[in-house]
N, C-alpha and C. Protein backbone atom coordinates (compact mmCIF):
# COMPACT_ATOMS: atom_id res chain seq x y z
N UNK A 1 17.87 54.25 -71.40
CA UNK A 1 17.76 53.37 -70.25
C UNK A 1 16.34 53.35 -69.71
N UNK A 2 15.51 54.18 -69.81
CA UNK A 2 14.49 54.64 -69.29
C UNK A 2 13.26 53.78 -70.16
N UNK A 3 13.23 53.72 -71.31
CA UNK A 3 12.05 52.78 -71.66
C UNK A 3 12.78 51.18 -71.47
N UNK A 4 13.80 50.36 -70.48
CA UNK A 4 13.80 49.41 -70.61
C UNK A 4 13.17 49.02 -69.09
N UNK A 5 13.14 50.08 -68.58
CA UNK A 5 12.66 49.88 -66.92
C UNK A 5 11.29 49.22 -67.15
N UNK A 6 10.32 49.80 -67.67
CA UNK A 6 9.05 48.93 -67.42
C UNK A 6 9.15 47.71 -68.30
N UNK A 7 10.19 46.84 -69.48
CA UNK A 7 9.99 45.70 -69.41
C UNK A 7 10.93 44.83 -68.37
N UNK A 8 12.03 45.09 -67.63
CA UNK A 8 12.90 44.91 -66.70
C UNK A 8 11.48 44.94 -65.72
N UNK A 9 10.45 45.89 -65.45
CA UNK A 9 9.77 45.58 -64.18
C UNK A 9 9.06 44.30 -64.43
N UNK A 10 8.60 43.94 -66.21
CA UNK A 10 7.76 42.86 -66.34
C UNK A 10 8.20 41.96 -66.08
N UNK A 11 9.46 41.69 -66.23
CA UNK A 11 9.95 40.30 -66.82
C UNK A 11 10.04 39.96 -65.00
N UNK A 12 10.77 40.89 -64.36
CA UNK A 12 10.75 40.58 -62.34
C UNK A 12 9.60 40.31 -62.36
N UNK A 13 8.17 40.73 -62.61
CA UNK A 13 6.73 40.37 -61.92
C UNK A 13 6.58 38.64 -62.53
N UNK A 14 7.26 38.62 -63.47
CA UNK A 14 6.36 37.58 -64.49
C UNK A 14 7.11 36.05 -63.26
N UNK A 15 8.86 36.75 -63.35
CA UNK A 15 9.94 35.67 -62.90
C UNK A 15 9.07 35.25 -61.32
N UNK A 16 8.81 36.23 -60.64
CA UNK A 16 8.21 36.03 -59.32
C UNK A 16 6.89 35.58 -59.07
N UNK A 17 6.03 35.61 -60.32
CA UNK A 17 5.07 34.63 -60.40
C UNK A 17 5.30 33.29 -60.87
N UNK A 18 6.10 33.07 -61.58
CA UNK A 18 6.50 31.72 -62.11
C UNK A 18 7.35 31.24 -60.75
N UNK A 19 8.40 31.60 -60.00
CA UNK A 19 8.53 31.12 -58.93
C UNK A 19 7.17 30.76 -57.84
N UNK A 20 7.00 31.66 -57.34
CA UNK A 20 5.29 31.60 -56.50
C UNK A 20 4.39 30.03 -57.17
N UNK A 21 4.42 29.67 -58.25
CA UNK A 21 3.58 28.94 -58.98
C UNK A 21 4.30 27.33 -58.89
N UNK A 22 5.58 27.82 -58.90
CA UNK A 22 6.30 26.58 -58.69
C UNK A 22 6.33 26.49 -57.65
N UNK A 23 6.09 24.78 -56.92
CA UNK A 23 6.17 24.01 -55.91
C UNK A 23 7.35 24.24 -55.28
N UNK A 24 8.29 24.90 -53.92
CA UNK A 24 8.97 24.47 -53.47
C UNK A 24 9.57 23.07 -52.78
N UNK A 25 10.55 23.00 -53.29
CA UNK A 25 11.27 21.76 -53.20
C UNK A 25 10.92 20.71 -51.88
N UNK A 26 10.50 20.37 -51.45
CA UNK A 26 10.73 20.20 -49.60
C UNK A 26 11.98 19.19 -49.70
N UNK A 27 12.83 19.27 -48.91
CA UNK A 27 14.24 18.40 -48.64
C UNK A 27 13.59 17.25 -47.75
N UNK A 28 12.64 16.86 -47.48
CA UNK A 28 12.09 15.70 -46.38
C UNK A 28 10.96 15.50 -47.34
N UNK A 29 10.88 15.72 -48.37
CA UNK A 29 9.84 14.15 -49.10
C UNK A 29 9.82 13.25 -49.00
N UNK A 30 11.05 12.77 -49.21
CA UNK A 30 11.76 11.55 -48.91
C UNK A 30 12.54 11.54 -47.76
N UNK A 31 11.64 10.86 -46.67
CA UNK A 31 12.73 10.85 -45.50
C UNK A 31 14.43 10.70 -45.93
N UNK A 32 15.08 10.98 -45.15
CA UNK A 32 16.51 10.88 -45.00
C UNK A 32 17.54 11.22 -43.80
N UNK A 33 16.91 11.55 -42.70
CA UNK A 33 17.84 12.29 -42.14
C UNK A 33 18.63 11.23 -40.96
N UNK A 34 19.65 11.16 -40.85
CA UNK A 34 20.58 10.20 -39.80
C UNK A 34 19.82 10.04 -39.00
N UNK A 35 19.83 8.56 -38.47
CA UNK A 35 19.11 8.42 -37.36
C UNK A 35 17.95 8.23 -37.17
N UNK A 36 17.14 8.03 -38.18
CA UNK A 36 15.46 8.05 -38.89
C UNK A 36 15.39 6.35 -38.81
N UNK A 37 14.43 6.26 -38.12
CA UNK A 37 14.57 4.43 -38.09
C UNK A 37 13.05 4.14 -37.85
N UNK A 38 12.58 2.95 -38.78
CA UNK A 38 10.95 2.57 -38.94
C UNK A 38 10.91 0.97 -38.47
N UNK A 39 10.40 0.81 -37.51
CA UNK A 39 10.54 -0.73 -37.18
C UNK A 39 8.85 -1.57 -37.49
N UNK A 40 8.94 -2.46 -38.64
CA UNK A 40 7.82 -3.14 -39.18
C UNK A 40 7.75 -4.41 -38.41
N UNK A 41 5.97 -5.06 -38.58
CA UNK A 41 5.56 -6.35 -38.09
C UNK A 41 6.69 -7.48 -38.13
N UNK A 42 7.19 -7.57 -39.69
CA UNK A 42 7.59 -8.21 -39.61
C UNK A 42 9.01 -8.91 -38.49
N UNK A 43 9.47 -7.59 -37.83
CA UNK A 43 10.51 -7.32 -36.69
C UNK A 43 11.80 -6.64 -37.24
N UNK A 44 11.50 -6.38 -38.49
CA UNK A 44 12.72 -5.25 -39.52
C UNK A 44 12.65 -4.13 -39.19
N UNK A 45 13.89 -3.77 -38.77
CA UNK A 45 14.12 -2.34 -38.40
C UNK A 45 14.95 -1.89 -39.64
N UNK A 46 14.11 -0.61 -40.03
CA UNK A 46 15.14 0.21 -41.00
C UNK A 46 16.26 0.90 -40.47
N UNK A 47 17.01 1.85 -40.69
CA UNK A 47 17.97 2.84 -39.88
C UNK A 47 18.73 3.23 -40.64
N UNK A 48 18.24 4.48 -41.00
CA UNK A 48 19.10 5.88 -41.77
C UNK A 48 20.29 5.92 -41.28
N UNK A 49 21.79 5.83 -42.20
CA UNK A 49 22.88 6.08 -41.49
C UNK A 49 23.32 7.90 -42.08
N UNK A 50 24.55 8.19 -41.70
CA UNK A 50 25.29 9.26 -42.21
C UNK A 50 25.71 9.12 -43.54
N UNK A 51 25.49 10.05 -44.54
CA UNK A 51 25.89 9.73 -45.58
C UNK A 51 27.43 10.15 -45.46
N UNK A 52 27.90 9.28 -46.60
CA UNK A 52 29.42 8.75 -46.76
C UNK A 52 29.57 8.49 -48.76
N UNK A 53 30.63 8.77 -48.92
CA UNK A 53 31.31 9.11 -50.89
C UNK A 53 31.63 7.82 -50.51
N UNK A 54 30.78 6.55 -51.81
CA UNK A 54 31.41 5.62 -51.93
C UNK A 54 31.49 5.28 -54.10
N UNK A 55 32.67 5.16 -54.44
CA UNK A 55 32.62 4.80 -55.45
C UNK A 55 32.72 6.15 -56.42
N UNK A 56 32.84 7.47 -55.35
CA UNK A 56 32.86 8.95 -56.10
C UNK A 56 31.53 9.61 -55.47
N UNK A 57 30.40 8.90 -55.20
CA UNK A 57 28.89 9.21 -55.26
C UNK A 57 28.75 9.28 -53.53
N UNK A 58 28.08 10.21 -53.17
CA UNK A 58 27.47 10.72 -52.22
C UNK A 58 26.43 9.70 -51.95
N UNK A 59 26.52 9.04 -50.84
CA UNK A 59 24.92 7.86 -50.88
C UNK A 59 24.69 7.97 -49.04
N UNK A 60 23.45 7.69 -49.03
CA UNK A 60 22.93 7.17 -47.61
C UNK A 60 22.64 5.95 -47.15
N UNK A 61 23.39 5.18 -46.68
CA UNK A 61 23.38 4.04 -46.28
C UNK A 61 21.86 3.82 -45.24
N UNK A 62 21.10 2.42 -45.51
CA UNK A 62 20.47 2.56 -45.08
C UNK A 62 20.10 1.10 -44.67
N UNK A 63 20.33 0.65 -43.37
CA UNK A 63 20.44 -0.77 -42.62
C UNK A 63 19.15 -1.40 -42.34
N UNK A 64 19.22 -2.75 -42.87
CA UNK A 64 17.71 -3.64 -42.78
C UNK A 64 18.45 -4.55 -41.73
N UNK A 65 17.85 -4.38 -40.52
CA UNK A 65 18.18 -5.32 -39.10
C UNK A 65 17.30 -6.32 -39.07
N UNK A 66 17.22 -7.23 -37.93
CA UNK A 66 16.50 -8.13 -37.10
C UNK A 66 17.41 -8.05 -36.17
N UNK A 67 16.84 -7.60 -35.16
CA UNK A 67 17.44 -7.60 -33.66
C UNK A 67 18.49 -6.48 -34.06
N UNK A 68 20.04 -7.23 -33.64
CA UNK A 68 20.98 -6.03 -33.65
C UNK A 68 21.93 -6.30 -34.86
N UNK A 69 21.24 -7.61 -35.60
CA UNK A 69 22.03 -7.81 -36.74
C UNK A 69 21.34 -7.19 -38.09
N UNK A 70 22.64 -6.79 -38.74
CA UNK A 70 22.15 -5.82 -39.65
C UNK A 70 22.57 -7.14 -41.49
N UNK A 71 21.32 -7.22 -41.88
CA UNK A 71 21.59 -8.62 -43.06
C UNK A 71 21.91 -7.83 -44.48
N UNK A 72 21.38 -6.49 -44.65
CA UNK A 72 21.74 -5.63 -45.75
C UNK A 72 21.87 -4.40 -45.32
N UNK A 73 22.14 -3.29 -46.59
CA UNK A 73 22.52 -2.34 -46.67
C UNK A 73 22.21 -2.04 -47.83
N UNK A 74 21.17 -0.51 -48.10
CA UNK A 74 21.17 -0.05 -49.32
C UNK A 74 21.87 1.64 -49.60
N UNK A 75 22.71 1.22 -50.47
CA UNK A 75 22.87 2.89 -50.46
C UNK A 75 22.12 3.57 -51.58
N UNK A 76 21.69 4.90 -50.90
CA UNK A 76 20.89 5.55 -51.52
C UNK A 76 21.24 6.93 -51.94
N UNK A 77 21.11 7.28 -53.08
CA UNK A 77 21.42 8.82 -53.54
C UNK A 77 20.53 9.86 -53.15
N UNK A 78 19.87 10.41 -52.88
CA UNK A 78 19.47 11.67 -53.20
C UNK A 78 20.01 13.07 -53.60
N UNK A 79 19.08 13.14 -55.18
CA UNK A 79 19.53 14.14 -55.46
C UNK A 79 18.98 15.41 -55.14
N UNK A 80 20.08 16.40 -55.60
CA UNK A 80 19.36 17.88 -55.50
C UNK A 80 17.98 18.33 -56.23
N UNK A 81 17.74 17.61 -57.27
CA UNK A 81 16.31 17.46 -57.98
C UNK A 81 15.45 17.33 -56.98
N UNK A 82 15.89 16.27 -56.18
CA UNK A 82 14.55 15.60 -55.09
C UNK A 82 14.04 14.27 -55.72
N UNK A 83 15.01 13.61 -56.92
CA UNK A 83 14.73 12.12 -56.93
C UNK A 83 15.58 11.72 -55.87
N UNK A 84 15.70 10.48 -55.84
CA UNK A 84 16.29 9.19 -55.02
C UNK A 84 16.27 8.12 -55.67
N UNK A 85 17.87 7.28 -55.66
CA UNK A 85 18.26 6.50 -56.21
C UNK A 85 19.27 5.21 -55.76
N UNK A 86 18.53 4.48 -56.21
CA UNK A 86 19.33 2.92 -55.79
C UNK A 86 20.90 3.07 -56.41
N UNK A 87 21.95 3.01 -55.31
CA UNK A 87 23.22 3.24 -55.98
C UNK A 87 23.58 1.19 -55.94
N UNK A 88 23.23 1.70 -54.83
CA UNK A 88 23.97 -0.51 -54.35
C UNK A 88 23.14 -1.41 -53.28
N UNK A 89 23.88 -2.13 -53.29
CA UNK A 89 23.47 -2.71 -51.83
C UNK A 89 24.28 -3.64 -51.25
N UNK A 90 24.32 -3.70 -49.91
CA UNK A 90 25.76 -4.01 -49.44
C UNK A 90 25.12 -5.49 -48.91
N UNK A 91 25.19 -6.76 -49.21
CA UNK A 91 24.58 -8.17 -48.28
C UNK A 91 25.20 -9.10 -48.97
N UNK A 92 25.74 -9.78 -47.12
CA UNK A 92 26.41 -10.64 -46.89
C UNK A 92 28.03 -10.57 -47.57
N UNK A 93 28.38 -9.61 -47.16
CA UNK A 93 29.81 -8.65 -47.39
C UNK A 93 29.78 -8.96 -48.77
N UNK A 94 28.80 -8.49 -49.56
CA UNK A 94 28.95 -8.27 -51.00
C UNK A 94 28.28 -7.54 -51.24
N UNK A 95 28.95 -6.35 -52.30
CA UNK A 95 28.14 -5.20 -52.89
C UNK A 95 28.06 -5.24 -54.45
N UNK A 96 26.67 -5.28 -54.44
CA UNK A 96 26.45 -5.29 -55.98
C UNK A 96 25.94 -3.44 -56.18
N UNK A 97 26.49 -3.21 -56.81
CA UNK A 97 26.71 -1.98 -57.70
C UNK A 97 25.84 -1.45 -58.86
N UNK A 98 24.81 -0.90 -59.03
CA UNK A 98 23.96 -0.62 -59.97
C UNK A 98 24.69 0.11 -61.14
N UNK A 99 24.69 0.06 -62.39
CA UNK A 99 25.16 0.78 -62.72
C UNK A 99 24.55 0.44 -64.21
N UNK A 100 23.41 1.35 -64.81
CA UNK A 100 22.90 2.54 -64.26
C UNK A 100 22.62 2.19 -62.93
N UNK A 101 22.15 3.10 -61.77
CA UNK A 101 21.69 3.03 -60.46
C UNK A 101 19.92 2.85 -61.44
N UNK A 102 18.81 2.87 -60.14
CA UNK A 102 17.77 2.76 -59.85
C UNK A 102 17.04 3.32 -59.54
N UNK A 103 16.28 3.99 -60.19
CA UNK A 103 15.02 5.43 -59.69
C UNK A 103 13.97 4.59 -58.86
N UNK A 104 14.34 5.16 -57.43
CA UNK A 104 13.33 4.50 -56.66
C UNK A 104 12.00 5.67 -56.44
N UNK A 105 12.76 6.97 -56.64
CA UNK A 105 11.47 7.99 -56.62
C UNK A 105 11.92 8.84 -57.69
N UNK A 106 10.76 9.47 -58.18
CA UNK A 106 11.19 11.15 -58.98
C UNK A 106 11.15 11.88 -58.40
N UNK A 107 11.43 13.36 -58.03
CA UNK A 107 11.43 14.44 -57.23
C UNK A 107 9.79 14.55 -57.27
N UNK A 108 9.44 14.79 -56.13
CA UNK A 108 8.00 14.56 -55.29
C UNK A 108 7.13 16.56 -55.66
N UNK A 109 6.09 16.48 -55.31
CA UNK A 109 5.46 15.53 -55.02
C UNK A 109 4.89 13.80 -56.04
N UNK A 110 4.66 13.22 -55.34
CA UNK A 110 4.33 12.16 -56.34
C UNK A 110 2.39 11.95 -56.47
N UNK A 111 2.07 12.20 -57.67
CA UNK A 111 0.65 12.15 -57.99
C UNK A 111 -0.10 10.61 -58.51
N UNK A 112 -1.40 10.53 -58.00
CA UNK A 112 -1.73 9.78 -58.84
C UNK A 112 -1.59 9.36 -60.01
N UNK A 113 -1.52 8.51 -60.67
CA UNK A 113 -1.26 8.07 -61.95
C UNK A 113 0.08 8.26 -62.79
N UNK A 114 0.78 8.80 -62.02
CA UNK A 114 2.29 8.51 -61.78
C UNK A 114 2.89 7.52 -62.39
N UNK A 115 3.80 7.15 -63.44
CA UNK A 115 4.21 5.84 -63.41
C UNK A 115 6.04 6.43 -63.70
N UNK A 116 6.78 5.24 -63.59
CA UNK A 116 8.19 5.93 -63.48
C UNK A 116 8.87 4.55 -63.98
N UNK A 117 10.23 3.74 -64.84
CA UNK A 117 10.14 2.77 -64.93
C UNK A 117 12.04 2.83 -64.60
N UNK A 118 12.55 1.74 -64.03
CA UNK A 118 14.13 1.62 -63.72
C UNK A 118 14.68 0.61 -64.27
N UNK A 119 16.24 0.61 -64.78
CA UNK A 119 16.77 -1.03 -65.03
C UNK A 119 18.21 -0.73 -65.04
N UNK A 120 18.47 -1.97 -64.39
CA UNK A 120 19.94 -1.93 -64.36
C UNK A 120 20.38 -3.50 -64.45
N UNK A 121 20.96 -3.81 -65.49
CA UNK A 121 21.52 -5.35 -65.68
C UNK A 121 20.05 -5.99 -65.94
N UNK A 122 19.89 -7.00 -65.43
CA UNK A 122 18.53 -7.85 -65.85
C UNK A 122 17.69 -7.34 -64.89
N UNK A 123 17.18 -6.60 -63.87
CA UNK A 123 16.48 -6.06 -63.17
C UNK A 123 15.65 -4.88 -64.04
N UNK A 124 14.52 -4.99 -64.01
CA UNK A 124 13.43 -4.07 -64.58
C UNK A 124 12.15 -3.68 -63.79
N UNK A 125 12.15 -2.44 -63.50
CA UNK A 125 10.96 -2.17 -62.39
C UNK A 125 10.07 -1.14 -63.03
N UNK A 126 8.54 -1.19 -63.40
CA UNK A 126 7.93 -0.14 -63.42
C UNK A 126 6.84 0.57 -62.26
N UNK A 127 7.01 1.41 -61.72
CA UNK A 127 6.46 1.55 -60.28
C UNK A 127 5.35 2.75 -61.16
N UNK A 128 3.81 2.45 -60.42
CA UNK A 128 2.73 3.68 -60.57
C UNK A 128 2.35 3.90 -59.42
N UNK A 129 1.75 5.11 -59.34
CA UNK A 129 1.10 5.70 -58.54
C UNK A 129 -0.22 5.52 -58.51
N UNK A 130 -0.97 4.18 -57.87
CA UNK A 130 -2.19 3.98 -58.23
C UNK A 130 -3.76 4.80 -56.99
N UNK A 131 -3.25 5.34 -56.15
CA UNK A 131 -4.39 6.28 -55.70
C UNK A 131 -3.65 6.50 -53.96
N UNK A 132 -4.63 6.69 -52.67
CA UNK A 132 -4.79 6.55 -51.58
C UNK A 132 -5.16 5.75 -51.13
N UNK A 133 -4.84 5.91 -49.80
CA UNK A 133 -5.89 4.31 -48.95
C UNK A 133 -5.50 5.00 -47.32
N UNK A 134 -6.60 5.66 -46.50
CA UNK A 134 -6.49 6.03 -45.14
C UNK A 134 -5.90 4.28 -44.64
N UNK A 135 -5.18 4.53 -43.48
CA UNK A 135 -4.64 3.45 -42.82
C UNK A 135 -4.71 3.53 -42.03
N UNK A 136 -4.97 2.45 -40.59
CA UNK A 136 -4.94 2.66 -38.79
C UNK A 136 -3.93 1.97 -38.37
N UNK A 137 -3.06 2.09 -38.12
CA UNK A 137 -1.89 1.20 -38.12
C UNK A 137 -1.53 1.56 -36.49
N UNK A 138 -0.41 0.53 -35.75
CA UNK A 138 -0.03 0.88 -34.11
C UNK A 138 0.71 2.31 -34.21
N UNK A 139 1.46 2.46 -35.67
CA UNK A 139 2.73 3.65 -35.43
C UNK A 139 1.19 4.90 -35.76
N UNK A 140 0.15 4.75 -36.01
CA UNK A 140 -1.05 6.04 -36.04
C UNK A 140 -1.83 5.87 -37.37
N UNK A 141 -2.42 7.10 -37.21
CA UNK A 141 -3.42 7.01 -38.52
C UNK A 141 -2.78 7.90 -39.88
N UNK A 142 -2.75 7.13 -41.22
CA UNK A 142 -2.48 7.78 -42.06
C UNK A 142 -3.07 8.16 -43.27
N UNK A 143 -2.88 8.76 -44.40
CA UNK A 143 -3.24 8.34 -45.73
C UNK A 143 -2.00 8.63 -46.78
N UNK A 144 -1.78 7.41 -46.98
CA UNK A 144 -0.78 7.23 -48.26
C UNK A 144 -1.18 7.18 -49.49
N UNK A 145 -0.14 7.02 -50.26
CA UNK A 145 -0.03 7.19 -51.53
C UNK A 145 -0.10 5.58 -51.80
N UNK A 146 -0.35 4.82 -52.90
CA UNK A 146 -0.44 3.47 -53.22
C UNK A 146 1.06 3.35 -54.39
N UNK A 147 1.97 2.77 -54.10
CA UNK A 147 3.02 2.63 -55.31
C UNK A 147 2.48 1.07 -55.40
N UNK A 148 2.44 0.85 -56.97
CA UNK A 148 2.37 -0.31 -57.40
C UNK A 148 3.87 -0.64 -57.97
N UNK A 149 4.61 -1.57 -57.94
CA UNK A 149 5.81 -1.98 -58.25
C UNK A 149 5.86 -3.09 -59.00
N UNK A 150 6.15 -2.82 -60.28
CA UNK A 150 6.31 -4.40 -60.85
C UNK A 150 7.69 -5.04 -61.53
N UNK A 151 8.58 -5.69 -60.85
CA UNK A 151 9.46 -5.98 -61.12
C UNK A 151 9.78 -7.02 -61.96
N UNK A 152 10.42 -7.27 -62.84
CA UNK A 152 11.22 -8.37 -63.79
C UNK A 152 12.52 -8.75 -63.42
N UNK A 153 13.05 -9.31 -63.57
CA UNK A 153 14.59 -10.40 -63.61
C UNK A 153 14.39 -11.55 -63.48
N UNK A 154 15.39 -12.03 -64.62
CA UNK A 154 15.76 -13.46 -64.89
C UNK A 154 14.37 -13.84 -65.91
N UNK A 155 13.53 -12.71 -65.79
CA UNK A 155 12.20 -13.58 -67.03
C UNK A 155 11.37 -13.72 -65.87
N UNK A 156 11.26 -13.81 -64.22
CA UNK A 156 10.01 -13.80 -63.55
C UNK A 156 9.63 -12.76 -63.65
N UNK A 157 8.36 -12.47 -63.04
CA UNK A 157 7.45 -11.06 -62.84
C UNK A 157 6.93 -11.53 -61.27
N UNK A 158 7.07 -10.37 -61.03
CA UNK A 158 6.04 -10.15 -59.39
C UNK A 158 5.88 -8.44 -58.87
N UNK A 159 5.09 -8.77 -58.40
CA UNK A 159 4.16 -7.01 -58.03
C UNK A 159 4.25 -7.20 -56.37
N UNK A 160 4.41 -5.87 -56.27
CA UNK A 160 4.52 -5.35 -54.67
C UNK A 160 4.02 -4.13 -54.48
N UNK A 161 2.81 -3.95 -54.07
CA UNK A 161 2.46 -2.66 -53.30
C UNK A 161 3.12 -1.96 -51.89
N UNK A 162 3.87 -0.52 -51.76
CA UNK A 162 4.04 -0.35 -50.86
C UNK A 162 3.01 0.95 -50.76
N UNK A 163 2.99 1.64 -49.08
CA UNK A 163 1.94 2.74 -48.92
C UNK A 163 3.05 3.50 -48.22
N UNK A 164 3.22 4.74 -48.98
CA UNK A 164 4.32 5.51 -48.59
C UNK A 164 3.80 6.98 -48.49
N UNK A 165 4.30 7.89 -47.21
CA UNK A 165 3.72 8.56 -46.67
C UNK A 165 4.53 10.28 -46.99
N UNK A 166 4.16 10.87 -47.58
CA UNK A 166 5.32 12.12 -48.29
C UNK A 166 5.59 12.37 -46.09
N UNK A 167 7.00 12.61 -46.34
CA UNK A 167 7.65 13.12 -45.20
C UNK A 167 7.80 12.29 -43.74
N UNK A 168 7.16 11.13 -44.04
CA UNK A 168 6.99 9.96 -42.43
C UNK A 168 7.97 8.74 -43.41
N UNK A 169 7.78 8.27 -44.80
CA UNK A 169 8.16 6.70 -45.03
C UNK A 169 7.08 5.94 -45.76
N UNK A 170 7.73 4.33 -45.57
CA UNK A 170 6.73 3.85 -45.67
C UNK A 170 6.00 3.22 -44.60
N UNK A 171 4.58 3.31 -44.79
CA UNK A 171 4.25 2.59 -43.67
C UNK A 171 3.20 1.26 -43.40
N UNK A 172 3.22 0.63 -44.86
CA UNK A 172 3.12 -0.73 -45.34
C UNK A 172 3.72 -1.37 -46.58
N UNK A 173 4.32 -2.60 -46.68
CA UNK A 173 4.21 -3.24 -47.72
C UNK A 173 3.43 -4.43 -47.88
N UNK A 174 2.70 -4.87 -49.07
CA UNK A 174 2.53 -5.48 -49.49
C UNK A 174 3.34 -6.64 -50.38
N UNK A 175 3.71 -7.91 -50.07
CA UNK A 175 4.75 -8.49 -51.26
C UNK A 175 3.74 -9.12 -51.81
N UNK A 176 4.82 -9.71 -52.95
CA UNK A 176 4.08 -10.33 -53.88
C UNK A 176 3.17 -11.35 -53.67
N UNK A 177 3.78 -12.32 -52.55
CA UNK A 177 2.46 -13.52 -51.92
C UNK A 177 1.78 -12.93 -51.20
N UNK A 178 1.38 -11.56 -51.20
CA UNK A 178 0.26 -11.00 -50.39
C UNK A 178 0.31 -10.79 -48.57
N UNK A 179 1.24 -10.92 -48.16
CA UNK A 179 1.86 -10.32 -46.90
C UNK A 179 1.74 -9.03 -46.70
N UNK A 180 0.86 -9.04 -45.83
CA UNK A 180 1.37 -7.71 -45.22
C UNK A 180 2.00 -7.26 -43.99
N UNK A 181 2.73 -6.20 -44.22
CA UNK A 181 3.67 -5.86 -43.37
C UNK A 181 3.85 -4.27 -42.68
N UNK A 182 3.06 -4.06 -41.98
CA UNK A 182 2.90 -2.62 -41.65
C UNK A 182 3.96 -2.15 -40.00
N UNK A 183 3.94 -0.73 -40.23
CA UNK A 183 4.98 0.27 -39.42
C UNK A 183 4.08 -0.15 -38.29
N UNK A 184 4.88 -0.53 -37.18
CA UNK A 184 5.00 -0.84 -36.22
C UNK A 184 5.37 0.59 -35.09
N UNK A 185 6.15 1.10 -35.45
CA UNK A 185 6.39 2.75 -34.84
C UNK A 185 7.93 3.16 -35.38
């Protein structure tokens, strides 16, 4: 028993440096928590609901308003990995159902040059990570990450930059006709 102790001590030093080395997880990379609500220029209020099992799957509903009317609903997975995923979306009392779902993130952190690609039915998205950009915006000062988004269906193409902030959101988009649309608070 006695000569297995000092490789039993190695293999603990080695395991506890390889932990130490690895990134802990953070559970708020991706915002999520009930009650988390981002209101943009455009007058869209987001609003994190309680997550709720729909379809078997654990998702977070997550409400796109104007005023007090709510026009969609996306539900969203997050997993224990620390991706996040397009399960559905609930508009105009119809839910279309992904299935595969939709990698809207990979477990974070997310780096430059990043690229990640999703599809479900005729929908095809490849999203990169194309750098930073400090921002002065009313909701404060930031520096985000740049996601470039380029989506397909039906045979069109169009690109959307959003600027998304590890642990706050997002706190601009860009659409495809060049709108911008920044966090308001």
């Amino acid at each position: 028993m006695r000569p297995l102790l000092p490789l039993l001590l190695t293999a603990l030093t080695l395991l506890t440096a390889v932990q130490a080395a690895t990134p802990a997880l953070d559970p708020n990379y991706y915002p999520h928590r009930p009650g988390t609500r981002w209101t943009y220029s455009s007058g869209e209020t987001q609003i994190v609901g309680a997550p709720v099992i729909h379809r078997g799957v654990k998702v977070t509903p997550v409400s796109h308003q104007y005023g007090s009317t709510t026009y969609s609903q996306d539900l969203v997975e997050y997993r224990a990995d620390g991706s996040v995923w397009l399960r559905g979306v609930n508009a105009a009392g119809r839910l279309s159902w992904y299935s595969p779902p939709l990698l809207v993130y990979p477990p974070g952190p997310l780096q430059t040059g990043q690229k990640w690609q999703a599809a479900s039915g005729p929908l095809r998205m490849t999203v990169t990570v194309t750098g930073t950009a400090p921002l002065k915006l009313a909701a404060g000062t930031f520096n985000a990450l740049i996601l470039r988004t380029e989506s397909v269906t039906g045979g069109r193409s169009s690109v959307q930059l959003t600027y998304f902030v590890p642990a706050f959101g997002i706190v601009r988009y860009q659409t495809a006709d060049g709108s911008t649309i920044d966090l308001q608070r």
